[in-house]
Protein backbone atom coordinates (compact mmCIF):
# COMPACT_ATOMS: atom_id res chain seq x y z
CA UNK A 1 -14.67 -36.31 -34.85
CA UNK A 2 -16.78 -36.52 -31.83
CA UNK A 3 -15.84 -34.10 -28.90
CA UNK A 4 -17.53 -34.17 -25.86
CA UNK A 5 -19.48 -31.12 -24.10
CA UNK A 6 -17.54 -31.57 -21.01
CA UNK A 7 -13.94 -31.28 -22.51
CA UNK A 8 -15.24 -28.11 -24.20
CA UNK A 9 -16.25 -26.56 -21.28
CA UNK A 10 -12.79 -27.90 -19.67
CA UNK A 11 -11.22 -26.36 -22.38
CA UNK A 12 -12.88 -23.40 -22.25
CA UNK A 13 -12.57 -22.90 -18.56
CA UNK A 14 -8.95 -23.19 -18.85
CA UNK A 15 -8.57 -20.86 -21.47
CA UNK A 16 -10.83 -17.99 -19.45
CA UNK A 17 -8.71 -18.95 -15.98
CA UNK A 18 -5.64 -17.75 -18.08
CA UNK A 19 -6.57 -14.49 -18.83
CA UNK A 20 -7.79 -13.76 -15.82
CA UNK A 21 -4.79 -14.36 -14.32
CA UNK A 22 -2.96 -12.28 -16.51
CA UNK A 23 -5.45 -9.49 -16.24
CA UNK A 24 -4.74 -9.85 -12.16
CA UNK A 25 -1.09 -9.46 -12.66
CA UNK A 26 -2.20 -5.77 -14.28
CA UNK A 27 -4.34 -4.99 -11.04
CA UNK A 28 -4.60 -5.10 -7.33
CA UNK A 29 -7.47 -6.27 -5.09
CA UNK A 30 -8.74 -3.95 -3.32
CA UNK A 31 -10.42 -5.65 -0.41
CA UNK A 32 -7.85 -5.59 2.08
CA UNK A 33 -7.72 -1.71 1.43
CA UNK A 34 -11.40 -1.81 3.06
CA UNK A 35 -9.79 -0.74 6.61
CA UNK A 36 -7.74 2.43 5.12
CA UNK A 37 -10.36 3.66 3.40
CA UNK A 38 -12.71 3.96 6.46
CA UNK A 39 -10.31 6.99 6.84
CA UNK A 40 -8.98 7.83 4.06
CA UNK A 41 -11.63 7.14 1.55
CA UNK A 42 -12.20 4.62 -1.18
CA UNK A 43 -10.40 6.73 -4.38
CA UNK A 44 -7.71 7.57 -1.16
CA UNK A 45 -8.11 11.21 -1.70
CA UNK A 46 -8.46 11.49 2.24
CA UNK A 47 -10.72 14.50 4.30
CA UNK A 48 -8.85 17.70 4.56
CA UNK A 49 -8.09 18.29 8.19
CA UNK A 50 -8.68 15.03 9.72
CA UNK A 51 -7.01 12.62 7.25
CA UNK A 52 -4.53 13.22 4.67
CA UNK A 53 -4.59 12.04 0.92
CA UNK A 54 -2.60 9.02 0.25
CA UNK A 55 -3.92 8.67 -3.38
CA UNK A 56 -0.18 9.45 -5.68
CA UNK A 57 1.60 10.29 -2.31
CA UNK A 58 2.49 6.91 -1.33
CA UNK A 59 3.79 6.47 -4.66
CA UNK A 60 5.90 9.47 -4.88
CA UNK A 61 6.98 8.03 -1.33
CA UNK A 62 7.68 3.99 -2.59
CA UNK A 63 9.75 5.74 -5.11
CA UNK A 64 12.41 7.47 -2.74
CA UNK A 65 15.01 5.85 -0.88
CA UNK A 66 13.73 4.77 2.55
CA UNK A 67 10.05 5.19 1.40
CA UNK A 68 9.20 1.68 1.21
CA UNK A 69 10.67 1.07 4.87
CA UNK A 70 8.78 3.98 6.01
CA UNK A 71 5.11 2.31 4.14
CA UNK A 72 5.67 -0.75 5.67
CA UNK A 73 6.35 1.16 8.84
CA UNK A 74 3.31 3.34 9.05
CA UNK A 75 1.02 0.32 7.70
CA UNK A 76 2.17 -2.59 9.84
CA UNK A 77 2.47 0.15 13.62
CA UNK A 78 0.72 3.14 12.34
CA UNK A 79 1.81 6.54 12.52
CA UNK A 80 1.35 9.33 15.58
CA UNK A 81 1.94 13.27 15.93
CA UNK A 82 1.84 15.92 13.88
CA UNK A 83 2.55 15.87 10.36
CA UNK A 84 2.09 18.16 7.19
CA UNK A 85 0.60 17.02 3.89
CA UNK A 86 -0.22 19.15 0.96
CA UNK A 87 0.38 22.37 3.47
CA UNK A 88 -1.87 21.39 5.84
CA UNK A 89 -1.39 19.85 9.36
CA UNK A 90 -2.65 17.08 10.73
CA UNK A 91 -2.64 15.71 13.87
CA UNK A 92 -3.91 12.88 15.17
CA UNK A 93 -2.84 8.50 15.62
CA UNK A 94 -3.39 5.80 12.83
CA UNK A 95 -4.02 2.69 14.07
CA UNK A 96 -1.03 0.23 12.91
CA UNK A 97 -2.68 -2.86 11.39
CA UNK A 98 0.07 -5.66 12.23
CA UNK A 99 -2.06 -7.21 14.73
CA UNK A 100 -5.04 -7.72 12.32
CA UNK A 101 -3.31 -8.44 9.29
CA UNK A 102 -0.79 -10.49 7.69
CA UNK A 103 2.20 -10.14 6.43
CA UNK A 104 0.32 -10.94 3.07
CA UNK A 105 -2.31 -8.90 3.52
CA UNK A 106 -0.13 -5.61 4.17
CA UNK A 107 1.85 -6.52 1.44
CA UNK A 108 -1.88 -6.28 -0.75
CA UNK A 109 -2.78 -3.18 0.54
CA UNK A 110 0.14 -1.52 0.13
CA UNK A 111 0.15 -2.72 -3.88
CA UNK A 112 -3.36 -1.39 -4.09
CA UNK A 113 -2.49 1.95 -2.45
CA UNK A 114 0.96 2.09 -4.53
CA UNK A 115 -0.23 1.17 -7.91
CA UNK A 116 -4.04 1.52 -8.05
CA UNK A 117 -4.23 4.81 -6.10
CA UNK A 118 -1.98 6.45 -8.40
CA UNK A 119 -2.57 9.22 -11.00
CA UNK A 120 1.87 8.72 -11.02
CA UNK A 121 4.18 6.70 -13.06
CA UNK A 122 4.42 3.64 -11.39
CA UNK A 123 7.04 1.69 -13.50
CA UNK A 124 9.99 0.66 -11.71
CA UNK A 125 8.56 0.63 -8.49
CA UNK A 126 8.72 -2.98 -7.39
CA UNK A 127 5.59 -4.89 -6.02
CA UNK A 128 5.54 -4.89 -2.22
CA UNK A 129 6.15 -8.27 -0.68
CA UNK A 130 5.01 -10.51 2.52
CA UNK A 131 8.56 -11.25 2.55
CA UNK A 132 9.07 -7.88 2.69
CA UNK A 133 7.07 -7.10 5.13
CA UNK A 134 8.56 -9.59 7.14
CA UNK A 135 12.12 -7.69 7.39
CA UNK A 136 11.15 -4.62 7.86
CA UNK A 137 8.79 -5.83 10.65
CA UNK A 138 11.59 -7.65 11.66
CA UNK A 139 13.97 -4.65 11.57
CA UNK A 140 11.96 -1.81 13.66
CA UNK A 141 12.65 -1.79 16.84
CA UNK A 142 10.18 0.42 18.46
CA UNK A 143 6.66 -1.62 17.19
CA UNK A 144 4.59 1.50 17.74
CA UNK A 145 3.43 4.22 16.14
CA UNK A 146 6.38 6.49 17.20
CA UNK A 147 8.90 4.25 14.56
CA UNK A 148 6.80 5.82 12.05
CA UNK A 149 7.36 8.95 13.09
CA UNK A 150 10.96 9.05 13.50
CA UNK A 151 11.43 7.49 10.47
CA UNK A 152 9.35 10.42 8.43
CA UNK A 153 11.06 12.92 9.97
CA UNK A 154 14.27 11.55 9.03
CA UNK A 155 12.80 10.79 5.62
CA UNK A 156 11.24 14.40 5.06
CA UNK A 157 14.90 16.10 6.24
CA UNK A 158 17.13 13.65 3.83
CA UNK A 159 14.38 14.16 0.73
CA UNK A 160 13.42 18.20 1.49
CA UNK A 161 11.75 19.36 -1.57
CA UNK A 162 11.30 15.19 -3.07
CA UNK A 163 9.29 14.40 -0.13
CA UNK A 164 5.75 14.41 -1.58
């Protein structure tokens, strides 16, 4: 039996595009995480004082009821005022990134924040979604950072001690 070099490599090629894409459903690209991390680092761990740790937090936060609203919120408008984190304060405006990225691509980042910048349990958390995105975009009525706000400090009083 003769085969030819070309259906090998066909073959082969096939074979090696499966298990990447199986070994992609186990991870999350991290290059739409490039503008976060300008602030709050690549491993998400954050710089005391100037820009809090979102490395486990946001998973702690995708886990409560709420907490996905208020992700999508904070990623999509950005988030203003004063706010504690680990005991510290911080102070300050995050940039909301609806304007420069798609529904898609906030979806991406917020997988790569939820499930790759975790040291937490992250089964049963659902992936995030453009669709989403979409709603919850869809649903907020102030588009600024302020929605953010409100929405953590109603977050923070309903979860007390479960807020992370």
């Amino acid at each position: 039996m003769k085969i030819c070099a070309n259906s090998l490599v066909a073959v082969f090629g096939v074979i090696a595009g499966a298990a990447v894409s199986a070994q992609d459903q186990d991870s999350y690209d991290a290059d739409n995480y490039a503008t976060c991390a300008a602030c709050h680092l690549p491993d998400g761990a954050g710089i005391p004082g100037a820009f809090p740790r979102i490395r486990s937090r946001a998973t702690g936060i995708a886990m409560l009821e709420g907490g996905r609203d208020y992700l999508i919120t904070v990623t999509s408008y950005g988030l203003m005022g004063t706010i504690t984190v680990d005991g510290a304060q911080y102070f300050g405006i995050m940039p909301g990134n609806s304007a420069a990225m798609s529904t898609e691509e906030i979806a991406s980042v917020l997988n790569y924040i939820v499930f790759e910048l975790s040291d937490s349990e992250t089964t049963g958390i659902d992936e995030f979604t453009a669709e989403e995105v979409s709603s919850v975009q869809s649903a907020v009525a102030s588009k600024s950072p302020a929605a953010a706000g409100e929405i953590r400090k109603a977050l923070t009083t309903s979860h007390g001690d479960d807020w992370p």
